[in-house]
PDB file of N, CA and C in Angstrom:
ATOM      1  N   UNK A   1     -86.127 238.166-103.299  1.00  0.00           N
ATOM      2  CA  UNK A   1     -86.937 239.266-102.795  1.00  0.00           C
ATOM      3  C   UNK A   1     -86.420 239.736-101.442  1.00  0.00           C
ATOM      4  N   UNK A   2     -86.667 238.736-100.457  1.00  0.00           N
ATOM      5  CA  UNK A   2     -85.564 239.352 -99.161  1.00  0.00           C
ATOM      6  C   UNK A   2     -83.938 240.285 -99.384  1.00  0.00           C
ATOM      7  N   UNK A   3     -83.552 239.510-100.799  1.00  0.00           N
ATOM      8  CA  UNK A   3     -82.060 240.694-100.715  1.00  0.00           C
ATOM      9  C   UNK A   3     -82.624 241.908-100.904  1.00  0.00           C
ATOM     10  N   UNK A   4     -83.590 242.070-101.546  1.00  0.00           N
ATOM     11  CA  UNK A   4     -83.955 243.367-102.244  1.00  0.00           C
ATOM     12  C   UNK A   4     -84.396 244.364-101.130  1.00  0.00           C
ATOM     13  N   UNK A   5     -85.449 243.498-100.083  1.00  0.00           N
ATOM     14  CA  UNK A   5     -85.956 244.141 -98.863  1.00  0.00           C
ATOM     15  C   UNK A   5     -85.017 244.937 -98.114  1.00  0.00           C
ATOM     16  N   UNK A   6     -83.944 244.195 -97.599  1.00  0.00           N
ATOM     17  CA  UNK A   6     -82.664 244.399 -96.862  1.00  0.00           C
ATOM     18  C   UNK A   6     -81.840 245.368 -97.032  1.00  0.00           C
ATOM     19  N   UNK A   7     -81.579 245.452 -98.749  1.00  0.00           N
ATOM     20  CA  UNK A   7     -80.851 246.670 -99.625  1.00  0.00           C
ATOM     21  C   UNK A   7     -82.565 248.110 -99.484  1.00  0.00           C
ATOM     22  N   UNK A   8     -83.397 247.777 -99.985  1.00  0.00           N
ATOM     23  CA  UNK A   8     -84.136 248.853 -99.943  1.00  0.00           C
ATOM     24  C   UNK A   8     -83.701 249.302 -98.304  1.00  0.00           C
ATOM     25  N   UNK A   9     -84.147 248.336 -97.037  1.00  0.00           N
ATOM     26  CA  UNK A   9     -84.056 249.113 -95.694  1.00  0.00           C
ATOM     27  C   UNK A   9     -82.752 249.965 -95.561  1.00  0.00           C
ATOM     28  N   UNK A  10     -81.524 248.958 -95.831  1.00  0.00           N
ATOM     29  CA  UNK A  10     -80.343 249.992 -95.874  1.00  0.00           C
ATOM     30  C   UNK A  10     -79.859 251.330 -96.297  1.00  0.00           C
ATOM     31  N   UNK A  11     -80.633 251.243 -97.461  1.00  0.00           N
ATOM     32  CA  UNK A  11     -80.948 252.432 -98.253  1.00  0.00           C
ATOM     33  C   UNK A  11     -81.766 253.624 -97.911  1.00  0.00           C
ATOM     34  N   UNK A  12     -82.857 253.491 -96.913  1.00  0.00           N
ATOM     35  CA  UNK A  12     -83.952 254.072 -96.065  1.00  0.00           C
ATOM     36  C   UNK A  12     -83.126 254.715 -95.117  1.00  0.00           C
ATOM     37  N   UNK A  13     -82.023 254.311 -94.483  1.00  0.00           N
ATOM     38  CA  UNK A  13     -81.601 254.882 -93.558  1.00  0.00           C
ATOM     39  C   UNK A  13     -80.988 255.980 -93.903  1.00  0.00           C
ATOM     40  N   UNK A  14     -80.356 256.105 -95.149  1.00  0.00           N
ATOM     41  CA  UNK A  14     -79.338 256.878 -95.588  1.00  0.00           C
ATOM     42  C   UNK A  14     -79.920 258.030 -96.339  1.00  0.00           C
ATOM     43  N   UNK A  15     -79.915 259.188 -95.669  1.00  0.00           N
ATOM     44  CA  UNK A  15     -80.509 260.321 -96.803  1.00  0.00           C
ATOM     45  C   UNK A  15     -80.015 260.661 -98.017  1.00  0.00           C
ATOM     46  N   UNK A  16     -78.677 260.242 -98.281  1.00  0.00           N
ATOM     47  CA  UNK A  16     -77.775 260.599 -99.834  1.00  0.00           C
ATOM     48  C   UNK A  16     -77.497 259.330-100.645  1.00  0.00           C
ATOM     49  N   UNK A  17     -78.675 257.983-100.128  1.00  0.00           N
ATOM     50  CA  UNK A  17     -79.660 257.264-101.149  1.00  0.00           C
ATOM     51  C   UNK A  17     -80.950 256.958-101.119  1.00  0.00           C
ATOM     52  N   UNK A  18     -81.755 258.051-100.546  1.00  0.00           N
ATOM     53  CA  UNK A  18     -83.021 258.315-100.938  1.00  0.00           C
ATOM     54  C   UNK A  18     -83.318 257.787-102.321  1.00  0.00           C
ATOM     55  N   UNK A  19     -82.997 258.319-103.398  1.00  0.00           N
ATOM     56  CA  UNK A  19     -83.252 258.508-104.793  1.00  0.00           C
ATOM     57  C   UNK A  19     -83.032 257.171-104.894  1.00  0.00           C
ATOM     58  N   UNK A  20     -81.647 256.536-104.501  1.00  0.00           N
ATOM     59  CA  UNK A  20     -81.255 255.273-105.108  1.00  0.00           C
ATOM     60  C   UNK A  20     -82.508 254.353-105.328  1.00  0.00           C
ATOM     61  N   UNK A  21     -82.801 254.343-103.475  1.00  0.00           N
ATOM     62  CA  UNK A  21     -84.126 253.601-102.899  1.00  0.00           C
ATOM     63  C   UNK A  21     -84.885 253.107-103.635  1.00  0.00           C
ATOM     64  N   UNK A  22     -85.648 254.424-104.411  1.00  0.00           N
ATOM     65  CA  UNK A  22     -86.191 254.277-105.788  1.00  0.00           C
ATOM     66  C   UNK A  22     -85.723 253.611-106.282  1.00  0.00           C
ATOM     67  N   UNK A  23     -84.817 254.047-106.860  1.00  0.00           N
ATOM     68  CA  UNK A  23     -84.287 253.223-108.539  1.00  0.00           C
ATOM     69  C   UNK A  23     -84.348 251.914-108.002  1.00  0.00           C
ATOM     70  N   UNK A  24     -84.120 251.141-106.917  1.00  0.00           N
ATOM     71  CA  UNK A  24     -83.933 250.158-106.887  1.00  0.00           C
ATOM     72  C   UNK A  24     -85.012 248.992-106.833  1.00  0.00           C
ATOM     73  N   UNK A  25     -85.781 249.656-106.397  1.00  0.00           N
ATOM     74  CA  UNK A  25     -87.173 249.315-106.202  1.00  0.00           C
ATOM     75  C   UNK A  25     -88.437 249.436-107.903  1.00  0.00           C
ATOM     76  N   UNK A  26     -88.096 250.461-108.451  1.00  0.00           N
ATOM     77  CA  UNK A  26     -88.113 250.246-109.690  1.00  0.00           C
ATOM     78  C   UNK A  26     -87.635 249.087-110.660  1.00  0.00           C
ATOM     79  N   UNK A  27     -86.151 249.181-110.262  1.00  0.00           N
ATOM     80  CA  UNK A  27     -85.439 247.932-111.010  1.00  0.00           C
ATOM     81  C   UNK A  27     -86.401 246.371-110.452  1.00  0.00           C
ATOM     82  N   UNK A  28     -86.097 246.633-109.639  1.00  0.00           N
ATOM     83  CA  UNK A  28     -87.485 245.110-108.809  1.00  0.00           C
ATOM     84  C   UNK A  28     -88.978 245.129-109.600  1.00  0.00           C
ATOM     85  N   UNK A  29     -89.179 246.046-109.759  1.00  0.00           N
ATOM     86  CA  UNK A  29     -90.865 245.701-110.527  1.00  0.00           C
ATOM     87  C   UNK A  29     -90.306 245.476-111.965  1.00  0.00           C
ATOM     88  N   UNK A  30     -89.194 245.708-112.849  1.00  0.00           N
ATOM     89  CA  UNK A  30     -88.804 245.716-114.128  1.00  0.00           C
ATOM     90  C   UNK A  30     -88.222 244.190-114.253  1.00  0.00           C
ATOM     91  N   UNK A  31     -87.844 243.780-112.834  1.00  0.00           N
ATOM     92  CA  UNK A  31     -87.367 242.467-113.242  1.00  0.00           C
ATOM     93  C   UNK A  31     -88.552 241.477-112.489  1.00  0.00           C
ATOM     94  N   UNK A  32     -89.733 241.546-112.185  1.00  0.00           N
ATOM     95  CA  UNK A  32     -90.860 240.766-112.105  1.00  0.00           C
ATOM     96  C   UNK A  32     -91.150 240.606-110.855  1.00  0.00           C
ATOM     97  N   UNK A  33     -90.715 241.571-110.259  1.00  0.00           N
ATOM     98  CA  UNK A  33     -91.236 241.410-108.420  1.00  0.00           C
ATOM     99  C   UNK A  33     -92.014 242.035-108.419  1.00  0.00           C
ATOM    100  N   UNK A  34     -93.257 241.951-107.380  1.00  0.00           N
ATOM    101  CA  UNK A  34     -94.068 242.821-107.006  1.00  0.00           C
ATOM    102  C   UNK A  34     -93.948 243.359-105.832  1.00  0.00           C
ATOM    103  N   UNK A  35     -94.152 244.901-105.517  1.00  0.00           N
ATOM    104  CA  UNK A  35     -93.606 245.149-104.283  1.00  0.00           C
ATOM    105  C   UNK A  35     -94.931 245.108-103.621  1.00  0.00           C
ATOM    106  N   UNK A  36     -94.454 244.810-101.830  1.00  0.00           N
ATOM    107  CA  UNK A  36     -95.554 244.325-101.187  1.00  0.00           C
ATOM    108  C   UNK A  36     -95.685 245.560-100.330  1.00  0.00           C
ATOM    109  N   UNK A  37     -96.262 244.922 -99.232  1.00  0.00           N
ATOM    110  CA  UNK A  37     -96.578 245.888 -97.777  1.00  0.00           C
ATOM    111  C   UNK A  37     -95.132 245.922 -97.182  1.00  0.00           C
ATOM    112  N   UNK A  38     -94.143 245.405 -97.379  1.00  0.00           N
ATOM    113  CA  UNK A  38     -93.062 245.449 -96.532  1.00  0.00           C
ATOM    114  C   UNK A  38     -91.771 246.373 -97.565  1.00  0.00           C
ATOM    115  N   UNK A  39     -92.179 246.243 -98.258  1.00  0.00           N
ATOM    116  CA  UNK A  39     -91.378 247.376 -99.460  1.00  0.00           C
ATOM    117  C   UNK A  39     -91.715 248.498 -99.465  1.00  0.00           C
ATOM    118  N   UNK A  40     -93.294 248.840 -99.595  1.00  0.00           N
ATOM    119  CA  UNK A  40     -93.968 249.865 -99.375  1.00  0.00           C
ATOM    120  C   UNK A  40     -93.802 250.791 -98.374  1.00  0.00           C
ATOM    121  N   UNK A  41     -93.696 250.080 -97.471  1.00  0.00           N
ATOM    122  CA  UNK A  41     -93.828 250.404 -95.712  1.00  0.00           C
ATOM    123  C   UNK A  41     -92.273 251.293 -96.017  1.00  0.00           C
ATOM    124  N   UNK A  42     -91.172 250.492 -95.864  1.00  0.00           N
ATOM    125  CA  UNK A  42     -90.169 250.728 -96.139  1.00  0.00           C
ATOM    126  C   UNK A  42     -89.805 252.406 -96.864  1.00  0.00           C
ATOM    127  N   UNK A  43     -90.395 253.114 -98.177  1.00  0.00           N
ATOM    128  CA  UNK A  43     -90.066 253.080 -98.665  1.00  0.00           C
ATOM    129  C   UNK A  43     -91.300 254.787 -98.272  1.00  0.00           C
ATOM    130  N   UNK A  44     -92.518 254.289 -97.420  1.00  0.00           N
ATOM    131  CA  UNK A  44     -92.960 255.430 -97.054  1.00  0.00           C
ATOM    132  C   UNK A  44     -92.320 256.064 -95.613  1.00  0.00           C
ATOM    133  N   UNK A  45     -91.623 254.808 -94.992  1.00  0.00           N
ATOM    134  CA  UNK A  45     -91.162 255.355 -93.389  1.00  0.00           C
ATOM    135  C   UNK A  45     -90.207 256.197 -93.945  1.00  0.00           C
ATOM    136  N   UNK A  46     -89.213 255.979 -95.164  1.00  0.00           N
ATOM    137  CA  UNK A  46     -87.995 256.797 -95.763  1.00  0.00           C
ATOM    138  C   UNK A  46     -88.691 258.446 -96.131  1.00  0.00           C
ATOM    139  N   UNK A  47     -89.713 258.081 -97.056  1.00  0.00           N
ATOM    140  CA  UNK A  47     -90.427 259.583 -97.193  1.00  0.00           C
ATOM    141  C   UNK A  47     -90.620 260.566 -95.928  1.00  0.00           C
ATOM    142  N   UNK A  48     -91.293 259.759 -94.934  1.00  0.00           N
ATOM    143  CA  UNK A  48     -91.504 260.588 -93.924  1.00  0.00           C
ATOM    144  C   UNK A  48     -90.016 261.619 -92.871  1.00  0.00           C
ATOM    145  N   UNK A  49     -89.566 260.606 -92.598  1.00  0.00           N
ATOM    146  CA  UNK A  49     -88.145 260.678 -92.168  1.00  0.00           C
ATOM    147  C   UNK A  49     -87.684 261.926 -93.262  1.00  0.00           C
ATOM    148  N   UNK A  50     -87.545 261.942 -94.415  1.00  0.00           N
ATOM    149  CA  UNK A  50     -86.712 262.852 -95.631  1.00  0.00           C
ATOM    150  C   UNK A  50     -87.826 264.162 -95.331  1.00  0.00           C
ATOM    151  N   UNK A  51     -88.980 263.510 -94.903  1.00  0.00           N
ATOM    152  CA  UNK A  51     -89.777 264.955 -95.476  1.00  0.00           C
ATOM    153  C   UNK A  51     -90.603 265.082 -97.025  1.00  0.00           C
ATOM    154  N   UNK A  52     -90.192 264.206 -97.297  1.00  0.00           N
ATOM    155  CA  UNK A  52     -90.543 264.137 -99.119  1.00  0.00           C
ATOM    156  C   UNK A  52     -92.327 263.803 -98.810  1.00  0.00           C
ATOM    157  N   UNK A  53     -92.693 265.375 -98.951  1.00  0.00           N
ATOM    158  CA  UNK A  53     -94.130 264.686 -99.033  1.00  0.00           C
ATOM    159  C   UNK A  53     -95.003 264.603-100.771  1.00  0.00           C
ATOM    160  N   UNK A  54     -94.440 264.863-101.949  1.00  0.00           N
ATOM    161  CA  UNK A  54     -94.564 264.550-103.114  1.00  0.00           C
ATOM    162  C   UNK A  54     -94.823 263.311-103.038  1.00  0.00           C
ATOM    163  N   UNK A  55     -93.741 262.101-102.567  1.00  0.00           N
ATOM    164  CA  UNK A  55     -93.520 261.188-103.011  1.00  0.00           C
ATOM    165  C   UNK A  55     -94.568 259.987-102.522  1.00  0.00           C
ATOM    166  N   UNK A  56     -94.777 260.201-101.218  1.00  0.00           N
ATOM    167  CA  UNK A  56     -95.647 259.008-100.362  1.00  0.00           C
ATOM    168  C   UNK A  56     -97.128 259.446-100.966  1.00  0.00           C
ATOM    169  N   UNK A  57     -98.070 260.319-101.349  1.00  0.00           N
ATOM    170  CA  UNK A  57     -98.814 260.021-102.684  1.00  0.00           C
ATOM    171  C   UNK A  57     -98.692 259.081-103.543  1.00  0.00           C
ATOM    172  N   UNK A  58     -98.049 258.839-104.180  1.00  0.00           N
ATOM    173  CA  UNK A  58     -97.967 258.572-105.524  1.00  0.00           C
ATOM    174  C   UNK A  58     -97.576 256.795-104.511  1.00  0.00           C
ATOM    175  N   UNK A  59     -96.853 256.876-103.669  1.00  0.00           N
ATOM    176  CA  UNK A  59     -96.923 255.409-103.353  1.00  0.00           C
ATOM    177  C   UNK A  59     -97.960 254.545-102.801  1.00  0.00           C
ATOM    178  N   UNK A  60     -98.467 255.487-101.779  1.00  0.00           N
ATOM    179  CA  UNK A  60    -100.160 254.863-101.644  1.00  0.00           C
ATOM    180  C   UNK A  60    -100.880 254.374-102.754  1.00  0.00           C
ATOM    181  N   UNK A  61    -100.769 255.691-103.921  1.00  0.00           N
ATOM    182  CA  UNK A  61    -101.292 255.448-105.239  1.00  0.00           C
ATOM    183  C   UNK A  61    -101.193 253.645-106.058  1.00  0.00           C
ATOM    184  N   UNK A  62    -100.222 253.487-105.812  1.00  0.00           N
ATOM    185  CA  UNK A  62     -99.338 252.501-106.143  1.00  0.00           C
ATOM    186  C   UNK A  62     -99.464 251.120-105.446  1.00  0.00           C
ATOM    187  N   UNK A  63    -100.008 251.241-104.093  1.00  0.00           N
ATOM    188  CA  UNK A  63    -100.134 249.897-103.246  1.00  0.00           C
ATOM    189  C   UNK A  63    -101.811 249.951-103.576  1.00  0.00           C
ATOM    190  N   UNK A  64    -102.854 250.943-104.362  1.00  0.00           N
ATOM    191  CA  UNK A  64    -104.160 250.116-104.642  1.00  0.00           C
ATOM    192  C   UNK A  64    -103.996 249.438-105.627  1.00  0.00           C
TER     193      UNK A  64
END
């Protein structure tokens, strides 16, 4: 789970793997992780930063 954290943050930084971010984090719930407050967090600081306001909905959605 920590590699996954580390690769999601790396990924946060980078605007031309936004999308990846996702997928990768997807792939993590498909292989039996649950994402927490520190994935989440992660993954809404990236939304904000991009601007993507579609997306941090649906992730709040997602951490009830």
């Amino acid at each position: 789970m920590k590699t996954y954290i580390v690769l999601l943050k790396a990924l946060s930084k980078r605007g031309d793997y936004f999308e990846k971010m996702f997928e990768i984090a997807e792939k993590m719930t498909l292989e039996g992780f649950k994402l927490n407050i520190y994935t989440y967090n992660i993954m809404l600081h990236a939304c904000s930063v991009q601007g993507d306001v579609q997306k941090s909905p649906l992730l709040l959605e997602k951490m009830r």
